[in-house]
C-alpha atoms as a PDB file:
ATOM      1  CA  UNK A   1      36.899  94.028   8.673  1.00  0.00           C
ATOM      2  CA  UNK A   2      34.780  91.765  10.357  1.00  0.00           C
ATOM      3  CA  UNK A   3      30.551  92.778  11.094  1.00  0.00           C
ATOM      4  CA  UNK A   4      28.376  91.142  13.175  1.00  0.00           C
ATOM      5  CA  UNK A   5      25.680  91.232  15.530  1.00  0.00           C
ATOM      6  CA  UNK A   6      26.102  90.543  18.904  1.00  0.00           C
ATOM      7  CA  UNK A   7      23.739  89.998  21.372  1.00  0.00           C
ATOM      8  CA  UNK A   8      24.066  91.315  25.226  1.00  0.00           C
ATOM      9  CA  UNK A   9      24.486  88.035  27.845  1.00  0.00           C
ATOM     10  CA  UNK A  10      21.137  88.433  29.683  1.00  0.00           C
ATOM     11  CA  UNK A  11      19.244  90.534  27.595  1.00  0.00           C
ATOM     12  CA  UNK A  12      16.897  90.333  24.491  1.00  0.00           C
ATOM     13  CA  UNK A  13      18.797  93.055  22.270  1.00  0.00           C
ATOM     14  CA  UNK A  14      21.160  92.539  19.453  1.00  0.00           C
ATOM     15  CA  UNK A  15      24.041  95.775  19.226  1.00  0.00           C
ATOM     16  CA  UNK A  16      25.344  95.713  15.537  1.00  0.00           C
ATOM     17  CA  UNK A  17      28.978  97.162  14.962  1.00  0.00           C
ATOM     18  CA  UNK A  18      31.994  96.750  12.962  1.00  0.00           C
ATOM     19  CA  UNK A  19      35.595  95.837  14.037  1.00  0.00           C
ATOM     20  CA  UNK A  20      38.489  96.215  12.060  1.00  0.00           C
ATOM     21  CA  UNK A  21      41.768  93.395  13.412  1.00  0.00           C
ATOM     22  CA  UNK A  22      44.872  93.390  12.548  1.00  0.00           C
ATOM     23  CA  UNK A  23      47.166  90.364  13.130  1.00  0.00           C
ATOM     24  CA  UNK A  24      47.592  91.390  16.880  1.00  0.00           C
ATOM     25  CA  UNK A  25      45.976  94.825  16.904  1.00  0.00           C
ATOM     26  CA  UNK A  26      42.594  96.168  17.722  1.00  0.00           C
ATOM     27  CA  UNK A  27      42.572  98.851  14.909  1.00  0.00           C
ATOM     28  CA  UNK A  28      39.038 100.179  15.299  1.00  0.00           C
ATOM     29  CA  UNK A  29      35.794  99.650  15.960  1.00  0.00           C
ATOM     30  CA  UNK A  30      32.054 100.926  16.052  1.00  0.00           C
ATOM     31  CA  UNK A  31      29.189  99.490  17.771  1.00  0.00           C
ATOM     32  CA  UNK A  32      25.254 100.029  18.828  1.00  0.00           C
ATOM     33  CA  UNK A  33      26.096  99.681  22.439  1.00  0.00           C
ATOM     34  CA  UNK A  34      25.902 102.941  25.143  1.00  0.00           C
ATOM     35  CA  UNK A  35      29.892 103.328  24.633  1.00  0.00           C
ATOM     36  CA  UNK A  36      29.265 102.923  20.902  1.00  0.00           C
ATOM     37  CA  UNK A  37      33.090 102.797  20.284  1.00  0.00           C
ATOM     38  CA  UNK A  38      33.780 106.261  21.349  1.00  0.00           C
ATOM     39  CA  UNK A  39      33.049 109.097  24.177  1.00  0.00           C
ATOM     40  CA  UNK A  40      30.828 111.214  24.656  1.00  0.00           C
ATOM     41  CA  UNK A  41      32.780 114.484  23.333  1.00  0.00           C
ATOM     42  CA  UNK A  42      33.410 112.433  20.500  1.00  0.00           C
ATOM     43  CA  UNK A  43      36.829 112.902  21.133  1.00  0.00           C
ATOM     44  CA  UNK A  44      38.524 110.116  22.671  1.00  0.00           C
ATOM     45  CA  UNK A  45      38.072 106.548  21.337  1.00  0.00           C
ATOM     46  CA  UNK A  46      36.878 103.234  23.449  1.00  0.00           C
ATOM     47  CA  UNK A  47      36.778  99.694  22.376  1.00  0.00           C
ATOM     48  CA  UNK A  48      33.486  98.278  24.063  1.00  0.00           C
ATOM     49  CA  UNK A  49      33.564  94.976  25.059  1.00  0.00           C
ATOM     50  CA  UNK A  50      30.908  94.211  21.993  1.00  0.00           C
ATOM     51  CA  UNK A  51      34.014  94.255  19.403  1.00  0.00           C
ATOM     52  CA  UNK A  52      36.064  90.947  20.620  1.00  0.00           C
ATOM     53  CA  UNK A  53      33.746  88.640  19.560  1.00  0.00           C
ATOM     54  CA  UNK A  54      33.191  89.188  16.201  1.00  0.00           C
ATOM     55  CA  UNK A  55      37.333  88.407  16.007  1.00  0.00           C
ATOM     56  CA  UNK A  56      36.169  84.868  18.302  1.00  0.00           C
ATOM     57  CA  UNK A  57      33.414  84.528  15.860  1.00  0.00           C
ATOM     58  CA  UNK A  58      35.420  84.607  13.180  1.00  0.00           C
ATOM     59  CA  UNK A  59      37.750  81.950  14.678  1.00  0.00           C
ATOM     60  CA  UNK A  60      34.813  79.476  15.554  1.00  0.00           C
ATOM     61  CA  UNK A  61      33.910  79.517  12.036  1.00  0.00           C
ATOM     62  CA  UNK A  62      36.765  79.124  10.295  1.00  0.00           C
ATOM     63  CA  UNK A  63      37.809  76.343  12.988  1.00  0.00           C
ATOM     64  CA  UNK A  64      34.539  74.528  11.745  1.00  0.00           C
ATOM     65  CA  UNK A  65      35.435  73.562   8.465  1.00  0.00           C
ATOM     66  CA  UNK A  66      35.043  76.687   6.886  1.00  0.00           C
ATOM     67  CA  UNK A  67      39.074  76.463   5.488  1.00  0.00           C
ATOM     68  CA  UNK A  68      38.622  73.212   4.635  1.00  0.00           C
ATOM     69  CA  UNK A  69      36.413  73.528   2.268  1.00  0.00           C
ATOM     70  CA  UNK A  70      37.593  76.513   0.396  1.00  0.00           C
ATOM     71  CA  UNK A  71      40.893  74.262   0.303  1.00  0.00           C
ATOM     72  CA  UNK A  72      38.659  71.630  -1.262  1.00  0.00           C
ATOM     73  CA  UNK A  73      36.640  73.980  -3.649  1.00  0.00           C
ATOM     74  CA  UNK A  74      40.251  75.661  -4.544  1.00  0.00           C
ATOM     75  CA  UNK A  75      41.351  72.243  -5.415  1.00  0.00           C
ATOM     76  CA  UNK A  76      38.541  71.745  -7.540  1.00  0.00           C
ATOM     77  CA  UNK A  77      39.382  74.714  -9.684  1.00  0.00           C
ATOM     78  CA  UNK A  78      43.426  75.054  -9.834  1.00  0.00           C
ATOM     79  CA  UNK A  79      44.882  72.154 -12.031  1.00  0.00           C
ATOM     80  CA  UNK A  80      48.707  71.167 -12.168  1.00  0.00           C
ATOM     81  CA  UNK A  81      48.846  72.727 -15.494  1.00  0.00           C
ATOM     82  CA  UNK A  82      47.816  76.184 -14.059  1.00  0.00           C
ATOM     83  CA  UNK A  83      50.922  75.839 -12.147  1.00  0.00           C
ATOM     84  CA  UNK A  84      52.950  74.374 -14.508  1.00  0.00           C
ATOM     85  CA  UNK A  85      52.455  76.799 -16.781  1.00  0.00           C
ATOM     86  CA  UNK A  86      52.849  81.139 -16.855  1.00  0.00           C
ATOM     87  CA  UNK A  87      49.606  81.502 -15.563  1.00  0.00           C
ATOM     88  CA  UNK A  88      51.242  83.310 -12.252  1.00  0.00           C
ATOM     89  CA  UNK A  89      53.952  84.920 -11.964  1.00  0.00           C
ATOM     90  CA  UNK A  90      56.671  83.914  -9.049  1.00  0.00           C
ATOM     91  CA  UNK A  91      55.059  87.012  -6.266  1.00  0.00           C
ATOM     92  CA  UNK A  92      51.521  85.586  -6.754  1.00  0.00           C
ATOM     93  CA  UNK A  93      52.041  82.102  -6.433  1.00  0.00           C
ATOM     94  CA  UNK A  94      54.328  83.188  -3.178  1.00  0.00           C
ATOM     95  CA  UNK A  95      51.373  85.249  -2.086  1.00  0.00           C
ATOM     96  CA  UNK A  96      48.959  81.965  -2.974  1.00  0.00           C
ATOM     97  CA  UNK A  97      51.516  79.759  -1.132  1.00  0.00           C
ATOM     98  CA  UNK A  98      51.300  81.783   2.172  1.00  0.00           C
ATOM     99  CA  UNK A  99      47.087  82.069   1.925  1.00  0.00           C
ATOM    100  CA  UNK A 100      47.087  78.568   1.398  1.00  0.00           C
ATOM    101  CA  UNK A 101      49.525  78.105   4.024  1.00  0.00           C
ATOM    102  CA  UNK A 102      46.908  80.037   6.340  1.00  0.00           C
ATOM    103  CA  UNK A 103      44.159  78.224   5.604  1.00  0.00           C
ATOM    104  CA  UNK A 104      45.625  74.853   6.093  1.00  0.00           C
ATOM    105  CA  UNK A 105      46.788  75.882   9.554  1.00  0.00           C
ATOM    106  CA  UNK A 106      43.624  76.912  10.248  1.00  0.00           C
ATOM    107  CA  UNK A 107      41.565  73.886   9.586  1.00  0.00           C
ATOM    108  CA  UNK A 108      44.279  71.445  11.716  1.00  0.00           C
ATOM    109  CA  UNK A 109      46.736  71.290   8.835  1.00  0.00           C
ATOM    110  CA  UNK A 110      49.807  72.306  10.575  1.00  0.00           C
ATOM    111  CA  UNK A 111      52.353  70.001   8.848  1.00  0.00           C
ATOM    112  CA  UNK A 112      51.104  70.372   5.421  1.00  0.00           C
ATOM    113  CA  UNK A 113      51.327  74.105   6.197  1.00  0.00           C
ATOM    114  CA  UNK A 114      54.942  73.899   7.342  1.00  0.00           C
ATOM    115  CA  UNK A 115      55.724  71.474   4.085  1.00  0.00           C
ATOM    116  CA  UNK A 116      54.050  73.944   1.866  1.00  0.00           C
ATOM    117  CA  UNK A 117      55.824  77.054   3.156  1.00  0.00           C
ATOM    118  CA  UNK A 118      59.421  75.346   2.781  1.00  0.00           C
ATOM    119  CA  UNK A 119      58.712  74.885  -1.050  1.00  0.00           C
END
Protein backbone atom coordinates (compact mmCIF):
# COMPACT_ATOMS: atom_id res chain seq x y z
CA UNK A 1 0.00 0.00 0.00
CA UNK A 2 2.11 2.62 -1.06
CA UNK A 3 0.82 6.82 -0.69
CA UNK A 4 2.29 9.56 -2.12
CA UNK A 5 2.01 12.77 -3.70
CA UNK A 6 2.70 13.27 -7.06
CA UNK A 7 3.07 16.23 -8.83
CA UNK A 8 1.74 16.82 -12.65
CA UNK A 9 5.02 17.30 -15.26
CA UNK A 10 4.39 20.98 -16.18
CA UNK A 11 2.19 22.13 -13.69
CA UNK A 12 2.27 23.60 -10.08
CA UNK A 13 -0.31 21.02 -8.45
CA UNK A 14 0.38 18.05 -6.34
CA UNK A 15 -2.66 15.01 -6.89
CA UNK A 16 -2.48 12.80 -3.66
CA UNK A 17 -3.69 9.06 -4.06
CA UNK A 18 -3.07 5.66 -2.90
CA UNK A 19 -1.93 2.53 -4.86
CA UNK A 20 -2.11 -0.80 -3.70
CA UNK A 21 0.91 -3.43 -5.83
CA UNK A 22 1.12 -6.64 -5.80
CA UNK A 23 4.28 -8.51 -6.93
CA UNK A 24 3.25 -8.02 -10.67
CA UNK A 25 -0.28 -6.67 -10.30
CA UNK A 26 -1.84 -3.29 -10.23
CA UNK A 27 -4.50 -4.17 -7.53
CA UNK A 28 -6.05 -0.75 -7.01
CA UNK A 29 -5.74 2.59 -6.80
CA UNK A 30 -7.26 6.13 -5.94
CA UNK A 31 -6.02 9.43 -6.84
CA UNK A 32 -6.82 13.46 -6.85
CA UNK A 33 -6.45 13.60 -10.56
CA UNK A 34 -9.74 14.28 -13.15
CA UNK A 35 -9.86 10.28 -13.69
CA UNK A 36 -9.47 9.94 -9.92
CA UNK A 37 -9.09 6.11 -10.31
CA UNK A 38 -12.51 5.49 -11.55
CA UNK A 39 -15.41 6.74 -14.11
CA UNK A 40 -17.67 8.87 -14.02
CA UNK A 41 -20.80 6.44 -13.27
CA UNK A 42 -18.69 5.23 -10.68
CA UNK A 43 -18.94 2.07 -12.18
CA UNK A 44 -16.06 1.01 -14.08
CA UNK A 45 -12.52 1.33 -12.65
CA UNK A 46 -9.31 3.24 -14.35
CA UNK A 47 -5.78 3.29 -13.26
CA UNK A 48 -4.59 6.99 -14.02
CA UNK A 49 -1.30 7.39 -14.98
CA UNK A 50 -0.68 9.20 -11.32
CA UNK A 51 -0.50 5.54 -9.62
CA UNK A 52 2.92 4.09 -11.30
CA UNK A 53 5.08 6.20 -9.66
CA UNK A 54 4.53 5.83 -6.27
CA UNK A 55 5.58 1.84 -7.15
CA UNK A 56 9.01 3.78 -9.03
CA UNK A 57 9.20 5.83 -5.96
CA UNK A 58 9.27 3.20 -3.89
CA UNK A 59 12.06 1.51 -5.92
CA UNK A 60 14.33 4.73 -5.98
CA UNK A 61 14.26 4.68 -2.35
CA UNK A 62 14.85 1.51 -1.40
CA UNK A 63 17.67 1.38 -4.25
CA UNK A 64 19.28 4.32 -2.19
CA UNK A 65 20.33 2.68 0.76
CA UNK A 66 17.20 2.44 2.36
CA UNK A 67 17.69 -1.79 2.67
CA UNK A 68 20.92 -1.36 3.64
CA UNK A 69 20.48 0.13 6.49
CA UNK A 70 17.59 -1.68 7.97
CA UNK A 71 20.05 -4.74 7.23
CA UNK A 72 22.55 -2.82 9.34
CA UNK A 73 20.09 -1.64 12.14
CA UNK A 74 18.65 -5.46 12.06
CA UNK A 75 22.14 -6.53 12.65
CA UNK A 76 22.48 -4.34 15.43
CA UNK A 77 19.59 -5.89 17.26
CA UNK A 78 19.51 -9.85 16.36
CA UNK A 79 22.51 -11.63 18.13
CA UNK A 80 23.75 -15.29 17.28
CA UNK A 81 22.23 -16.39 20.44
CA UNK A 82 18.70 -15.25 19.29
CA UNK A 83 19.23 -17.72 16.65
CA UNK A 84 20.84 -20.19 18.42
CA UNK A 85 18.41 -20.46 20.72
CA UNK A 86 14.10 -21.14 20.65
CA UNK A 87 13.52 -17.70 20.24
CA UNK A 88 11.79 -18.54 16.60
CA UNK A 89 10.36 -21.18 15.61
CA UNK A 90 11.52 -22.98 12.10
CA UNK A 91 8.30 -20.91 9.80
CA UNK A 92 9.50 -17.54 11.20
CA UNK A 93 13.00 -17.73 10.79
CA UNK A 94 12.04 -19.16 7.04
CA UNK A 95 9.78 -16.17 6.73
CA UNK A 96 12.91 -13.86 8.24
CA UNK A 97 15.26 -15.70 5.82
CA UNK A 98 13.20 -14.77 2.67
CA UNK A 99 12.65 -10.79 3.99
CA UNK A 100 16.15 -10.70 4.53
CA UNK A 101 16.74 -12.35 1.37
CA UNK A 102 14.63 -9.35 -0.21
CA UNK A 103 16.26 -6.77 1.23
CA UNK A 104 19.72 -7.84 0.40
CA UNK A 105 18.74 -8.13 -3.25
CA UNK A 106 17.50 -4.97 -3.11
CA UNK A 107 20.39 -2.96 -1.91
CA UNK A 108 22.99 -4.87 -4.65
CA UNK A 109 23.32 -7.98 -2.50
CA UNK A 110 22.49 -10.55 -4.98
CA UNK A 111 24.97 -13.30 -3.95
CA UNK A 112 24.55 -13.01 -0.32
CA UNK A 113 20.83 -13.26 -1.16
CA UNK A 114 21.26 -16.44 -3.20
CA UNK A 115 23.76 -17.88 -0.23
CA UNK A 116 21.20 -17.00 2.32
CA UNK A 117 18.20 -18.57 0.59
CA UNK A 118 20.14 -22.03 0.04
CA UNK A 119 20.59 -22.30 3.92
Amino acid sequence: HLKAPIPPSMKKDVYNGETILLTDTLLCCICDCKSGGCTKDKQSKVACVYSLPRACLLSILLAEDLSEHMLFKLSSKVTSSDIETDTWDADEIKSMKNSLSVLMKSSGESALAEELSTD
